[in-house]
Protein backbone atom coordinates (compact mmCIF):
# COMPACT_ATOMS: atom_id res chain seq x y z
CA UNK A 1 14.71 -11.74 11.31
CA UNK A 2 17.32 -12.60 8.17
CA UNK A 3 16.45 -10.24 5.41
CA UNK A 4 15.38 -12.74 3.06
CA UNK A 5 12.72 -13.58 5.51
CA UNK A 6 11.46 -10.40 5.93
CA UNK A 7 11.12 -9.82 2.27
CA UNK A 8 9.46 -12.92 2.54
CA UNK A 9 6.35 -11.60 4.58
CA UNK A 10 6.67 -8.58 2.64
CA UNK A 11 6.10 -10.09 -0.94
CA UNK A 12 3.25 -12.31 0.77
CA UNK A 13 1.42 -9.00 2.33
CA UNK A 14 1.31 -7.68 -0.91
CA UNK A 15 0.39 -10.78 -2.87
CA UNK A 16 -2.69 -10.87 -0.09
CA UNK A 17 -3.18 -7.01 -0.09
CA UNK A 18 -3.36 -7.17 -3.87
CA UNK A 19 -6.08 -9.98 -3.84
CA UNK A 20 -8.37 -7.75 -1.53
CA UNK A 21 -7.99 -5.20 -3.61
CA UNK A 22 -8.54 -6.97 -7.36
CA UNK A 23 -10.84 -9.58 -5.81
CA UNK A 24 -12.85 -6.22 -4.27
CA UNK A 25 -13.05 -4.61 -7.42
CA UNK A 26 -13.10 -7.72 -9.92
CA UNK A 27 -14.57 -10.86 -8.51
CA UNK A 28 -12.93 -14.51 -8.19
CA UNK A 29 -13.18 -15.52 -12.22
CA UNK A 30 -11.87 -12.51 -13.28
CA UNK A 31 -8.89 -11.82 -11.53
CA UNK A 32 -5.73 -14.94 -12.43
CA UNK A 33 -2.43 -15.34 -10.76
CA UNK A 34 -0.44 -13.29 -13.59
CA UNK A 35 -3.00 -10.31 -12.46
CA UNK A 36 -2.45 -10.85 -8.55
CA UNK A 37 1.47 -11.08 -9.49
CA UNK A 38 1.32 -8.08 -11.09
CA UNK A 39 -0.42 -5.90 -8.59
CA UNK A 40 1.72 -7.14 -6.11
CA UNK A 41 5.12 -6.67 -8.34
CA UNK A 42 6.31 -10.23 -7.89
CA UNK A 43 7.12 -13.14 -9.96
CA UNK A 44 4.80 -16.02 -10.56
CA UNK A 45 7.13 -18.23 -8.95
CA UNK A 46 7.09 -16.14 -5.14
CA UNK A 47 3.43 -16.26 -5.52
CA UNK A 48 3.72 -20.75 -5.68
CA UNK A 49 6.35 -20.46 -2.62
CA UNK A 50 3.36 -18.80 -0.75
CA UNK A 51 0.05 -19.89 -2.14
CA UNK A 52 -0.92 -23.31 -4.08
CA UNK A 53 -3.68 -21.74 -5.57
CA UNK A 54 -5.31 -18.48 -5.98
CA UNK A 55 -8.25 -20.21 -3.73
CA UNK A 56 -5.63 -20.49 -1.14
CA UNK A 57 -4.43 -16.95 -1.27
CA UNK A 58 -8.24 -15.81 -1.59
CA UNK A 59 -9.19 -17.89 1.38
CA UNK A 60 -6.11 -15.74 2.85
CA UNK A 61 -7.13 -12.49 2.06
CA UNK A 62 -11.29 -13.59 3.15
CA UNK A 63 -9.81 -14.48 6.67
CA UNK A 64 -7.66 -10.78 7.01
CA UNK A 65 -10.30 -8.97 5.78
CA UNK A 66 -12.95 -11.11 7.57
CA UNK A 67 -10.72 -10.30 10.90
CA UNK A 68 -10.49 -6.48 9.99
CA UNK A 69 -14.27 -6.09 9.79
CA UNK A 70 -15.69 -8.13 12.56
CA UNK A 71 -12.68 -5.92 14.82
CA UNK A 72 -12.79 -2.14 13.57
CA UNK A 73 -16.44 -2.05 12.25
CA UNK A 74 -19.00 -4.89 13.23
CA UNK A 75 -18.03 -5.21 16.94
CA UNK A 76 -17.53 -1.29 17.72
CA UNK A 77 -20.89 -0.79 16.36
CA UNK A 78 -22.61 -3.44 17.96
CA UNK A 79 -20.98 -2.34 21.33
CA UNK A 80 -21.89 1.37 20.38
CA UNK A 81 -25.26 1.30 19.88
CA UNK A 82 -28.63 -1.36 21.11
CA UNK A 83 -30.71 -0.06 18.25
CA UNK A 84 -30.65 -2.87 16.00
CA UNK A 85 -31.68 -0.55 13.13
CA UNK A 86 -28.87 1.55 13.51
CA UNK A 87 -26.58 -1.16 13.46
CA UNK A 88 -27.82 -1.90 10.34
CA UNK A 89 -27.45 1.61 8.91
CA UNK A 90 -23.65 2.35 10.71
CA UNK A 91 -22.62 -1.45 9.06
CA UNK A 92 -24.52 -0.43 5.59
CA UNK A 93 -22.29 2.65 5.86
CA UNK A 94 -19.29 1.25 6.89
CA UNK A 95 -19.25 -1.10 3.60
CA UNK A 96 -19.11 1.58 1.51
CA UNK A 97 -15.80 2.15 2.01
CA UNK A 98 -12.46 0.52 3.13
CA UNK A 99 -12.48 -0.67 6.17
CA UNK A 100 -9.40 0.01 8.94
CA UNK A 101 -6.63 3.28 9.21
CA UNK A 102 -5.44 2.42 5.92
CA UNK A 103 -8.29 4.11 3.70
CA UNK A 104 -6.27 5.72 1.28
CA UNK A 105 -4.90 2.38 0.79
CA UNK A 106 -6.68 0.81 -2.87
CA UNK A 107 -5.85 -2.89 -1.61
CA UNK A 108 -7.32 -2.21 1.77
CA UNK A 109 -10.44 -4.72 2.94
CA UNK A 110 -14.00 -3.41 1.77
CA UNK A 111 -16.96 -5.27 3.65
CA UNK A 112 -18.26 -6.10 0.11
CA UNK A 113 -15.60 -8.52 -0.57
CA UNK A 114 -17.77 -11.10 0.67
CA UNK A 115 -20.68 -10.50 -1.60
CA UNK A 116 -18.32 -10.12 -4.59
CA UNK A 117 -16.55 -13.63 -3.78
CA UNK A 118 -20.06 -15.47 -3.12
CA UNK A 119 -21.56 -13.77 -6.19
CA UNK A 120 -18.94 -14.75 -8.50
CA UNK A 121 -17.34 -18.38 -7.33
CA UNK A 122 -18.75 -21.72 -8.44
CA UNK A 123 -18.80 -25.39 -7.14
CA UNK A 124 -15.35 -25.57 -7.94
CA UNK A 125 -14.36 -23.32 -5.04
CA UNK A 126 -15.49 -25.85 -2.51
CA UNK A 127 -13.19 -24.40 0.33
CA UNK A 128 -13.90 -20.83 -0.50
CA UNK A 129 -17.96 -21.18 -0.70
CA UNK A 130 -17.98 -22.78 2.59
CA UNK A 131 -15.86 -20.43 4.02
CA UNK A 132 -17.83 -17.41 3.01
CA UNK A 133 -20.88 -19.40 4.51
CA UNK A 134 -19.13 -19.85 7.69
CA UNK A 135 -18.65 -16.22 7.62
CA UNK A 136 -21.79 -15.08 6.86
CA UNK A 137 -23.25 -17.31 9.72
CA UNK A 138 -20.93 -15.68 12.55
CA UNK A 139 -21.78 -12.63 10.94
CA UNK A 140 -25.47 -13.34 11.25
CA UNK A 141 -25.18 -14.47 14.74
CA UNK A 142 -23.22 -11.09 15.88
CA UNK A 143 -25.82 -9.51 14.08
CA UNK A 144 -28.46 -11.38 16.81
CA UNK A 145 -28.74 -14.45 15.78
CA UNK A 146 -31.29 -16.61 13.99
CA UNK A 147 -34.29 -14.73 11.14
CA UNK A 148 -32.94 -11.45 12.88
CA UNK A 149 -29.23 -11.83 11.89
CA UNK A 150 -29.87 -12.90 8.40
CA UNK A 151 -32.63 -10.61 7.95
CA UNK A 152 -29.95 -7.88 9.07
CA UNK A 153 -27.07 -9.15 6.99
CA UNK A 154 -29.92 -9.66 3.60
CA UNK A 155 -30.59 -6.02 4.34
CA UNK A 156 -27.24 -4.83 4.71
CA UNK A 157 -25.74 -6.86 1.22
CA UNK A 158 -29.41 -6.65 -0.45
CA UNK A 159 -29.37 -2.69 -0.11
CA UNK A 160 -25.40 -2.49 -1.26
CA UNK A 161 -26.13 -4.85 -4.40
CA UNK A 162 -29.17 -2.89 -5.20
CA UNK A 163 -27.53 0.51 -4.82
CA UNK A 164 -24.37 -0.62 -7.17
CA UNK A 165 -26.58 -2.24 -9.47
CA UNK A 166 -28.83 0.71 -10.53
CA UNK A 167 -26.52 3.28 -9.68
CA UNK A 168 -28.81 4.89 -6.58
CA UNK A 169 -27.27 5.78 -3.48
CA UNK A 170 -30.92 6.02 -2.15
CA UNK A 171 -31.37 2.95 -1.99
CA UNK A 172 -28.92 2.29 0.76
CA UNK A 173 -31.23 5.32 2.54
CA UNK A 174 -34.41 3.53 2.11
């Protein structure tokens, strides 16, 4: 690989790295391409030669962090354990936190991307809002399929949002 190509995949790693991360932590409206730049430490213009749109590089960073979940947390607990409440709980417990080997890591994928995005994106993120939809039915249907996999995945994001929301980790306990 020439070296201009690998600092090629390196500047778009951390453009997508930094959009988990600020997209984790801020939500779609409130993060802009000066702020993703910036995170990443490179110029506006690298981030066009990659992306056409922050959509694009969120749809990106949804698909690598959608990939990183469903791999090191979703399918090792559903392999792990046939108690379908437990699931529940180990997933639950899993989004607390990054997910992956790379947990000291600020830009690393948290399971609660997904909620953030879909809470704060509007009609004018066609691509993105069905995305997240088509994620959160494959989700559903790992989690069983049908009222039980969306009953599991509203318990799972319901109990997170609730938690965050009035500051009570008991919640997720309930």
């Amino acid at each position: 690989m020439r070296a201009n190509q690998t600092h090629g995949v390196d500047t778009r790693d951390r453009l997508i790295n930094s959009a988990v991360g600020l997209l984790h932590s801020h939500g779609y409206r409130s993060v802009g391409v000066k702020a993703l730049c910036e995170s990443a430490g490179v110029q506006k213009g690298s981030f066009y030669h990659f992306f056409s749109s922050k959509e694009d590089l969120t749809l990106t960073a949804v698909e690598r962090s959608w990939q990183l979940l469903r791999d090191e947390v979703i399918e090792p607990v559903l392999a792990g354990t046939e108690d379908a409440a437990q699931r529940i709980r180990e997933i639950r417990q899993a989004c607390l936190g990054p997910v992956g080997a790379n947990h000291s890591d600020p830009h690393w994928p948290h399971p609660c991307i997904f909620g953030r995005l879909a809470a704060s994106i509007t009609e004018t993120e066609p691509a993105l809002r069905i995305r997240l939809a088509e994620i959160f039915a494959e989700w559903a249907d790992l989690m069983g399929g049908g009222t039980q996999g969306w009953t599991a995945l509203a318990d799972i994001f319901g109990r997170l949002v609730l938690a965050f929301t009035v500051d009570s980790p008991e919640v997720l306990e309930a």
